[in-house]
Protein backbone atom coordinates (compact mmCIF):
# COMPACT_ATOMS: atom_id res chain seq x y z
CA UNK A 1 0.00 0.00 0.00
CA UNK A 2 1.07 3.46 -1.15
CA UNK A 3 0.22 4.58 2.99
CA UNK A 4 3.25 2.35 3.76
CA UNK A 5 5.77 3.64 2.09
CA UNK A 6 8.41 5.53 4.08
CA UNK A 7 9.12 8.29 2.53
CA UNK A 8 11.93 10.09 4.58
CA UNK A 9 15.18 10.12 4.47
CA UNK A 10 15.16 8.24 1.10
CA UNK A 11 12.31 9.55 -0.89
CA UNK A 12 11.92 13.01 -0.05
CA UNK A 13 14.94 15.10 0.10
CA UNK A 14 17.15 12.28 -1.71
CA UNK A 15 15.60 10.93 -3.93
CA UNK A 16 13.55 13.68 -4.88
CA UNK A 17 14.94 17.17 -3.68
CA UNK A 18 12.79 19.53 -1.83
CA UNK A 19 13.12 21.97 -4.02
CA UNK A 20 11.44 20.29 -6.91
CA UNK A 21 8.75 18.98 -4.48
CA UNK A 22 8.41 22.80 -3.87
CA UNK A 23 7.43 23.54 -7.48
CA UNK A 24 4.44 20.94 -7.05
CA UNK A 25 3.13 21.96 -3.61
CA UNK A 26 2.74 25.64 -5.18
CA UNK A 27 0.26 24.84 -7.64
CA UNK A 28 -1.31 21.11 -6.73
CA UNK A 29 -3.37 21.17 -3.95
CA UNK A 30 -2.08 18.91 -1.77
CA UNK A 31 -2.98 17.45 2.28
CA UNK A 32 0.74 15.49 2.94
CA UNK A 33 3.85 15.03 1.65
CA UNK A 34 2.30 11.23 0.34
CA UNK A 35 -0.14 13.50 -2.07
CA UNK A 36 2.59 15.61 -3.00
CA UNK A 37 4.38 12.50 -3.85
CA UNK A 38 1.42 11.41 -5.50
CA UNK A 39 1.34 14.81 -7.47
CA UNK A 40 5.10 14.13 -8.45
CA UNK A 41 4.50 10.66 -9.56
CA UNK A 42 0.87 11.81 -12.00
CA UNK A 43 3.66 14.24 -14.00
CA UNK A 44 5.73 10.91 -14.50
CA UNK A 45 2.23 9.51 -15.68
CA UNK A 46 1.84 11.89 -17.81
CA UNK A 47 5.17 12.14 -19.64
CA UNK A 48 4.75 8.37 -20.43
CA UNK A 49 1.16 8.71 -21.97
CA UNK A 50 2.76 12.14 -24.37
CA UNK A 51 5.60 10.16 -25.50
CA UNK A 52 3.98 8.18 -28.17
CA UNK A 53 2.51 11.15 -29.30
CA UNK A 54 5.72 13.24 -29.25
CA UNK A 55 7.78 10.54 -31.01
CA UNK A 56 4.69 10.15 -33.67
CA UNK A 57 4.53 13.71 -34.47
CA UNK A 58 8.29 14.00 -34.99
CA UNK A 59 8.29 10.99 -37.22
CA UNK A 60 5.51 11.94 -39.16
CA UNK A 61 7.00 15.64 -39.80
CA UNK A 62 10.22 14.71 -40.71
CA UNK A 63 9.32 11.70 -42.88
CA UNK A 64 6.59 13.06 -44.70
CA UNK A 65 9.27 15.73 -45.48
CA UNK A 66 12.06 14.33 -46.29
CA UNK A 67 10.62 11.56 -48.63
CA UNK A 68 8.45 14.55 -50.79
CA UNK A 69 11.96 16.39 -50.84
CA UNK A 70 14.02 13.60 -51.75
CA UNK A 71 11.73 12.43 -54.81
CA UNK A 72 11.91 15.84 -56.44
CA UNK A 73 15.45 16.44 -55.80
CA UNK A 74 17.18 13.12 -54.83
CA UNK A 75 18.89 11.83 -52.24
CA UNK A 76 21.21 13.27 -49.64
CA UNK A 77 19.35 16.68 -50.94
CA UNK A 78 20.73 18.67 -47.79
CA UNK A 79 24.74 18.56 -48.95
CA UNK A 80 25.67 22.31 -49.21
CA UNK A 81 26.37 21.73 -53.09
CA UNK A 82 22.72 20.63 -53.35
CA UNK A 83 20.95 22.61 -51.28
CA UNK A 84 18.78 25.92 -52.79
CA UNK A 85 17.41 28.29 -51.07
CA UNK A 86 16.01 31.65 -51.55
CA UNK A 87 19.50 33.69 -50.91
CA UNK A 88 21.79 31.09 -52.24
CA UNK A 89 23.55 33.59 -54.19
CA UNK A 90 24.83 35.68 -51.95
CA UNK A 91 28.49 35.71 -50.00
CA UNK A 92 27.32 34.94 -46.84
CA UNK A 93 24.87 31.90 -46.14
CA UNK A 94 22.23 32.47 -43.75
CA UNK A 95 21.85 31.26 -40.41
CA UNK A 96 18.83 29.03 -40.67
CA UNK A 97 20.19 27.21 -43.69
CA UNK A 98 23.57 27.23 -41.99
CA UNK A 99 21.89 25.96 -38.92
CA UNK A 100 19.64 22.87 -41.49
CA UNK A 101 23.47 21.22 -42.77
CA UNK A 102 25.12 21.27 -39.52
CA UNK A 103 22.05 19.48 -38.03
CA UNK A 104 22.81 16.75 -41.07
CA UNK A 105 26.42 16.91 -40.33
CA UNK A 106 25.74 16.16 -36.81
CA UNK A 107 23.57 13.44 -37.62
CA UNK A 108 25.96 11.78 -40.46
CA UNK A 109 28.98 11.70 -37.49
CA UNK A 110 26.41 10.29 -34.94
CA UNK A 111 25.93 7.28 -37.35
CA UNK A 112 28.73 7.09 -38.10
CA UNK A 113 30.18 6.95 -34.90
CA UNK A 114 27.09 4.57 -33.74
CA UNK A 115 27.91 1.71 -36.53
CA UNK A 116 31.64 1.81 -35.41
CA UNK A 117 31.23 1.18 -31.63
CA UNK A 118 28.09 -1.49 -31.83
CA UNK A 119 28.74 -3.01 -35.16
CA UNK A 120 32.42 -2.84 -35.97
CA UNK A 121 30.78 -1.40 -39.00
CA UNK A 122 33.10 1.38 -40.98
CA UNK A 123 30.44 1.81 -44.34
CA UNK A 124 29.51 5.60 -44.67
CA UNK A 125 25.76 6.27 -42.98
CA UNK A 126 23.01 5.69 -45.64
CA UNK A 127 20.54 8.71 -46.54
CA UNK A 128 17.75 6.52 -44.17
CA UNK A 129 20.46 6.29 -41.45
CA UNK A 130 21.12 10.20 -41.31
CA UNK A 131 17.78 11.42 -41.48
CA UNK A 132 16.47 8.95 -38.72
CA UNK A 133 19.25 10.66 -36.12
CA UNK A 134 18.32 14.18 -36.94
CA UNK A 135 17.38 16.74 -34.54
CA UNK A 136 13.57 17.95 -34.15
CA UNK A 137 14.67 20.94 -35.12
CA UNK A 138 16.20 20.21 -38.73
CA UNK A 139 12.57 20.30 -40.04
CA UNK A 140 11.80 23.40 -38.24
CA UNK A 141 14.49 24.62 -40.34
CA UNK A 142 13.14 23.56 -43.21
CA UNK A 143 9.73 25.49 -43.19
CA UNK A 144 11.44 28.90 -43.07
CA UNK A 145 10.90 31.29 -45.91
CA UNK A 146 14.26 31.18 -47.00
CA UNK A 147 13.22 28.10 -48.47
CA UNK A 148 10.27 29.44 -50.45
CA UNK A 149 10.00 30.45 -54.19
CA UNK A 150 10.74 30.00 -57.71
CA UNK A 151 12.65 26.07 -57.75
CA UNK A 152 12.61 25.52 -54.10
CA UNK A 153 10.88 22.93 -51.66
CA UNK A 154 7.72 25.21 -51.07
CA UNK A 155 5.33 25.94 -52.19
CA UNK A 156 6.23 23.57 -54.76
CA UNK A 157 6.06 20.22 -52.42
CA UNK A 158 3.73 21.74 -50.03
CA UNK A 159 0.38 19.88 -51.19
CA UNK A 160 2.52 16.67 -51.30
CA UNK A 161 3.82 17.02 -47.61
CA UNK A 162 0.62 18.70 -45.86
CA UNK A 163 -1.98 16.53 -46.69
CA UNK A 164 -4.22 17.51 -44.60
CA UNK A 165 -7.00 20.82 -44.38
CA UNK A 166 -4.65 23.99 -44.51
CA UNK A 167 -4.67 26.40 -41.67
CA UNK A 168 -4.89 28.73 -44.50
CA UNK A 169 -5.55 29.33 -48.39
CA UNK A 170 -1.96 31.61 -48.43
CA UNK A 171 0.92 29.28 -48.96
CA UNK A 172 3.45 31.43 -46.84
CA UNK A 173 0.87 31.87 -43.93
CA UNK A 174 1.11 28.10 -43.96
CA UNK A 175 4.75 27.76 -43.76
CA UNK A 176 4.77 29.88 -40.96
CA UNK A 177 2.01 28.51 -38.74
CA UNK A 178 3.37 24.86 -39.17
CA UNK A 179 6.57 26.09 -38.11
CA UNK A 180 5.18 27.90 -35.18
CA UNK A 181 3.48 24.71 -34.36
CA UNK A 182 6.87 22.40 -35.11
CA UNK A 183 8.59 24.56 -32.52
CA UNK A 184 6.04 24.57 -29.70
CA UNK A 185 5.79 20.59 -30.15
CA UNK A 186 9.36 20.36 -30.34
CA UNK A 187 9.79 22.55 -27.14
CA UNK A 188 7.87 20.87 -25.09
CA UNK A 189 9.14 17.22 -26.20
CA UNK A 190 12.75 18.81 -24.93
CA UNK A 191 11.03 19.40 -21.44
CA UNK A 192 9.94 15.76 -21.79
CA UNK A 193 12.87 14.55 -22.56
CA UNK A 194 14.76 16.71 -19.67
CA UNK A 195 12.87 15.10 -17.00
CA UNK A 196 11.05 18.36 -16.19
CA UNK A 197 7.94 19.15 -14.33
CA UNK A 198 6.03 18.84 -17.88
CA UNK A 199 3.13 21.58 -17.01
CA UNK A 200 5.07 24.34 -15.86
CA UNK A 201 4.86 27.53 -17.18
CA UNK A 202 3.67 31.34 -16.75
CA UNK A 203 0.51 31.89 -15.20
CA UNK A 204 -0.16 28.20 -14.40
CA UNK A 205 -1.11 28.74 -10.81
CA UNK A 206 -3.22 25.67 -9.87
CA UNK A 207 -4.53 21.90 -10.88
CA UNK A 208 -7.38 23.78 -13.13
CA UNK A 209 -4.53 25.37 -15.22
CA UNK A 210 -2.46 22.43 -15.03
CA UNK A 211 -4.77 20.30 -17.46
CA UNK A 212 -5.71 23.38 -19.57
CA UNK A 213 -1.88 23.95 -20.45
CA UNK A 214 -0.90 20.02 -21.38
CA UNK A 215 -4.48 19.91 -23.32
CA UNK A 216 -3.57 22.75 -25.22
CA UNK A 217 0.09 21.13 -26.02
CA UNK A 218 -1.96 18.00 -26.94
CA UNK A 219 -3.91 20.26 -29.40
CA UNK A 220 -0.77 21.14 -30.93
CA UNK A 221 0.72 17.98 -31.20
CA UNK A 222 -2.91 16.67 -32.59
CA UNK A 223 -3.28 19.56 -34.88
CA UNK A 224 0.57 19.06 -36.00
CA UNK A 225 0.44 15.41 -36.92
CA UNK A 226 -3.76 16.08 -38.49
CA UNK A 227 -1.82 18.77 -40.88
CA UNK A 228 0.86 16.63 -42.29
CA UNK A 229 -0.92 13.08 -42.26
CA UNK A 230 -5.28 12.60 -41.25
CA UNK A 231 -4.19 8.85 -41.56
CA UNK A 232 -1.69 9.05 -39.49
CA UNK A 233 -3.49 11.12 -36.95
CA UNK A 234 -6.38 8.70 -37.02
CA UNK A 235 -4.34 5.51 -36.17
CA UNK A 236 -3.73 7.08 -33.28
CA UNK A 237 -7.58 7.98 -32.66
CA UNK A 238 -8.38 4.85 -33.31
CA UNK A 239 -5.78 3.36 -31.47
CA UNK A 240 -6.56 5.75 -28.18
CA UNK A 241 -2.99 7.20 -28.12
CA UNK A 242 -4.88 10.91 -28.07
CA UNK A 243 -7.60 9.83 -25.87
CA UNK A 244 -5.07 7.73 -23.02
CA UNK A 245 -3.03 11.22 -23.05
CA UNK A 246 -6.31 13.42 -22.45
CA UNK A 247 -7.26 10.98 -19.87
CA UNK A 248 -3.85 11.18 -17.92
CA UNK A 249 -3.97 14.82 -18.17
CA UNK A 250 -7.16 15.54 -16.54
CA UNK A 251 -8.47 16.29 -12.96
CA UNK A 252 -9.55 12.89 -11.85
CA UNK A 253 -6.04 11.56 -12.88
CA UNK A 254 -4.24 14.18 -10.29
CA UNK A 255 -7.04 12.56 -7.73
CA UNK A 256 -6.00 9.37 -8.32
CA UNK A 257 -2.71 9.87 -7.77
CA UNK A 258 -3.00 11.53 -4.73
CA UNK A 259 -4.80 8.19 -3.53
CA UNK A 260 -8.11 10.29 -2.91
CA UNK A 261 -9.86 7.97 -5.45
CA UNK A 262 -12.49 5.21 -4.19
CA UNK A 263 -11.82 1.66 -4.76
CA UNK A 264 -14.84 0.01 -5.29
CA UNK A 265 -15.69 -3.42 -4.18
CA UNK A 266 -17.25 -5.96 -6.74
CA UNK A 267 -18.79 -9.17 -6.03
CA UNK A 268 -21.28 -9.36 -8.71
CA UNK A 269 -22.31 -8.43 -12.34
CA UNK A 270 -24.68 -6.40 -11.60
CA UNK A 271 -22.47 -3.71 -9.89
CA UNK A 272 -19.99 -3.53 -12.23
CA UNK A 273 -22.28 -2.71 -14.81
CA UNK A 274 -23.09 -0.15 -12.62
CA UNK A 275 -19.29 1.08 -11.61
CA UNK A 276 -18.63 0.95 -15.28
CA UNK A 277 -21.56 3.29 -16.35
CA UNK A 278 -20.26 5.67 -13.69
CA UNK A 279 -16.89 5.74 -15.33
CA UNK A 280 -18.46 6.35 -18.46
CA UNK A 281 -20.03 9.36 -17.23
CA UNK A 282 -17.02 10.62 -15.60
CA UNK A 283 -14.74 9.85 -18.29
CA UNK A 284 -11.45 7.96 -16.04
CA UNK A 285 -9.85 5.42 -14.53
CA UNK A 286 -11.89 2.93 -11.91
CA UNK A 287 -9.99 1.12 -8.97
CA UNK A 288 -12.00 -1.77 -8.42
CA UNK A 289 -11.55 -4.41 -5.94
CA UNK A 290 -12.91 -8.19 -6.85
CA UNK A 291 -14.65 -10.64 -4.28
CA UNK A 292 -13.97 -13.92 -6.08
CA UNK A 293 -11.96 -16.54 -4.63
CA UNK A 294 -10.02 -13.89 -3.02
CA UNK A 295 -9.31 -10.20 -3.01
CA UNK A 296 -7.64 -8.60 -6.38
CA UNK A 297 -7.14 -5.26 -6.76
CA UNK A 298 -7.79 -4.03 -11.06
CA UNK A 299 -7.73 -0.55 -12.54
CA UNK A 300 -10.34 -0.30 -14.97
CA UNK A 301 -9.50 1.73 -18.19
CA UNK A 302 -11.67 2.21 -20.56
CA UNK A 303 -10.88 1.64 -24.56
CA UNK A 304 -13.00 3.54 -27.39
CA UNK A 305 -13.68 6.60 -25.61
């Protein structure tokens, strides 16, 4: 049982420092430090149900980029003397472009480097190889104006790599609003990855805001992979991916993990058809507890919500 756990010396101030515990007790309401544990343990939750999502979107964006770009232009189309963009003329090459080879250059050494040490493997990265170990960012690069006009990636390939309904009729517009929407996914996938307290930010002052801020970065992520792929975006509907991560960022999932949630006891058919219309109403998780031969403890999650 949770109630059992002891959680000084180890836990708190170890383990976890006080001063990240602090961050939590400032915005979720908690009664002890076992909810505030509780609290700490939900944004763990949480980064596990947006992973799938964060690793979809990237994988979506950068293939469904990289293989429009590649059949107009060929392979390896990022090399410096294959490149075009919109000021390729001029002495000095701009930052952003500068910024889109180095992030290939990185990634070409990183394979490199990667087939040496596990595979005894010396053969030169493959175009696949290079463009699986980019950065996020490379194909935030990508959707900047320089890279728009007469013989370059957009708006030329734009129809080919945003399948889905347009934010907008103007083909520039679009550009930009994807790669708004590239960097705020990408940003908050870094604070994923970084093992940070995933829902902090400006003005998020309680459990309310909490949920409104990660289902507006759900949104985004949603509304990213929806713009580049709707089939994509509905294997994940229909898989629950999008749904799972709503449910683990929502009010009764911060209850639950602060152990305030009732376990309900079962020993017949009749009231868990009635515990599972209740969940349907409220839209979460169930502990249930099952009189059979003996006491077992389930959680209930529901599928096709």
């Amino acid at each position: 049982m949770p109630f059992t756990v002891k959680l000084h010396p180890d836990v708190i101030a170890t383990n976890i420092t006080r001063e990240r515990l602090d961050s939590y007790k400032s915005v979720f309401d908690v009664a002890s430090d076992l909810e505030l544990i509780g609290s700490y343990l939900w944004n763990l939750h949480v980064c596990s149900s947006l992973y799938p999502l964060m690793n979809f979107a990237e994988i979506t964006v950068r293939n469904s980029i990289d293989q429009a770009v590649t059949a107009a232009t060929g392979r390896f189309w990022w090399s410096a003397s294959t490149l075009r963009y919109k000021s390729h003329s001029a002495s000095r090459r701009p930052d952003v472009v500068s910024q889109l080879i180095n992030n290939f250059s990185k990634a070409h050494s990183s394979v490199r480097r990667d087939k040496i040490e596990r595979y005894s493997d010396p053969t030169p990265p493959t175009h696949d190889e290079i463009v699986a170990k980019t950065d996020f960012s490379t194909w935030e690069y990508t959707f900047d104006r320089e890279f728009m006009g007469r013989g370059l990636m957009w708006p030329a390939l734009l129809g080919e790599v945003l399948k889905g309904t347009w934010p907008t009729t103007k083909a520039g517009t679009t550009l930009d609003i994807v790669q708004k929407n590239i960097k705020v996914v990408r940003q908050f996938r870094n604070r994923l990855s970084h093992h940070e307290p995933i829902w902090k930010k400006f003005h998020v002052l309680d459990e309310k805001d909490v949920v409104a801020h990660l289902n507006e970065k759900i949104d985004s992520i949603e509304n990213l992979i929806g713009i580049f792929s709707p089939d994509a975006l509905n294997l994940l509907k229909r898989n629950n991916f999008l749904a799972y991560s709503r449910m683990a960022c929502s009010l009764q999932e911060i209850s639950r993990f602060k152990y305030r949630t009732e376990t309900h006891n079962v020993k017949t058919f009749s009231k868990m058809k009635h515990i599972t219309s209740l969940n349907l109403a409220q839209g979460g998780l169930l502990n249930i507890k099952i009189y059979s031969d003996r006491k077992r403890k389930f959680l209930m999650v529901p599928v096709n919500f």
